[in-house]
Protein backbone atom coordinates (compact mmCIF):
# COMPACT_ATOMS: atom_id res chain seq x y z
CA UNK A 1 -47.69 -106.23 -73.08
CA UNK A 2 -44.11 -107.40 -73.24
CA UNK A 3 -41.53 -104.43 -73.19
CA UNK A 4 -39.06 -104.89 -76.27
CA UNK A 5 -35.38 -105.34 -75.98
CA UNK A 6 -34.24 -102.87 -78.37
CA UNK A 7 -30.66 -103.74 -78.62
CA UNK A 8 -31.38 -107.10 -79.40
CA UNK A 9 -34.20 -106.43 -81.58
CA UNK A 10 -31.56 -103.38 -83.48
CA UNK A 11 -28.91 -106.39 -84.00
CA UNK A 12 -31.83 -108.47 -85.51
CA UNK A 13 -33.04 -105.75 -88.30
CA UNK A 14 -28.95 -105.25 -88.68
CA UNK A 15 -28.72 -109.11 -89.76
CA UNK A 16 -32.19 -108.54 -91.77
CA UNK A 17 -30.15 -105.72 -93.48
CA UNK A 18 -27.23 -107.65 -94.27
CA UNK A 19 -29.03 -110.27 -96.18
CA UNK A 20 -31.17 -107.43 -97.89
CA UNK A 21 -27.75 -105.73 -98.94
CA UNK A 22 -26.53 -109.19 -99.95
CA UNK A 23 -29.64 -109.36 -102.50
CA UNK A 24 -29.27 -106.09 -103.69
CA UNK A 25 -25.35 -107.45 -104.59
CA UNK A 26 -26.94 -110.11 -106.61
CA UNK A 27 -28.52 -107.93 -108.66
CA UNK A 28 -25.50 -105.78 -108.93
CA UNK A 29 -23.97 -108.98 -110.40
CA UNK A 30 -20.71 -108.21 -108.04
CA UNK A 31 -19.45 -111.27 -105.77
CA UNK A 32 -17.34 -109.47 -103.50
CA UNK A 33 -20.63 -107.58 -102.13
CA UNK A 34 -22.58 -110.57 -101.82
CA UNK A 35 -19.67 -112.49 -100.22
CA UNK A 36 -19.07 -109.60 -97.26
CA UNK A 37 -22.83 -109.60 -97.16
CA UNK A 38 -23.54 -112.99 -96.28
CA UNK A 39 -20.25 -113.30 -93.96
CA UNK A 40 -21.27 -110.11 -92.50
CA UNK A 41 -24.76 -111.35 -91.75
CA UNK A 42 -24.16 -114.40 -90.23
CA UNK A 43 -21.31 -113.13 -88.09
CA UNK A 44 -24.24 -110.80 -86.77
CA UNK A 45 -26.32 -113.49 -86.38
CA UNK A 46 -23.92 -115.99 -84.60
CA UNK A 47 -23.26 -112.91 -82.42
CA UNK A 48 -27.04 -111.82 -80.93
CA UNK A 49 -27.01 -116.40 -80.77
CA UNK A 50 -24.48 -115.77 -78.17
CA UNK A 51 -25.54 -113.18 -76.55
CA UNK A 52 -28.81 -114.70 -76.15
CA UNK A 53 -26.84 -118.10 -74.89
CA UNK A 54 -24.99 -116.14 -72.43
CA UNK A 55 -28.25 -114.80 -71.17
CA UNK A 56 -30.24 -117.84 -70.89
CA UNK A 57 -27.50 -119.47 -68.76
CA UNK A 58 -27.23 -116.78 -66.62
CA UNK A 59 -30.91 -117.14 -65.06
């Protein structure tokens, strides 16, 4: 069995989170919540894309 990477696997239930938070905004009805939400979880997601780039090219 594989061992896990738990920072990268932490950074990928933080982007899960963000989208969750974003849908719980929606049903808030309030904009600004779902706006930082979805900016917030794609900036996560962008950053663990790079991280992963950085360590592919590295090998």
């Amino acid at each position: 069995m594989k061992n896990i990477n738990f920072p990268m696997f932490m950074l990928a239930m933080l982007v899960i989170l963000m989208f969750v938070a974003a849908g719980v905004a929606i049903a808030f009805r309030n904009i600004w919540f779902v706006t930082l939400f979805i900016l917030l979880g794609f900036a996560f997601m962008g950053f663990g894309l790079s991280i992963k780039r950085r360590k592919s090219d590295s090998f």
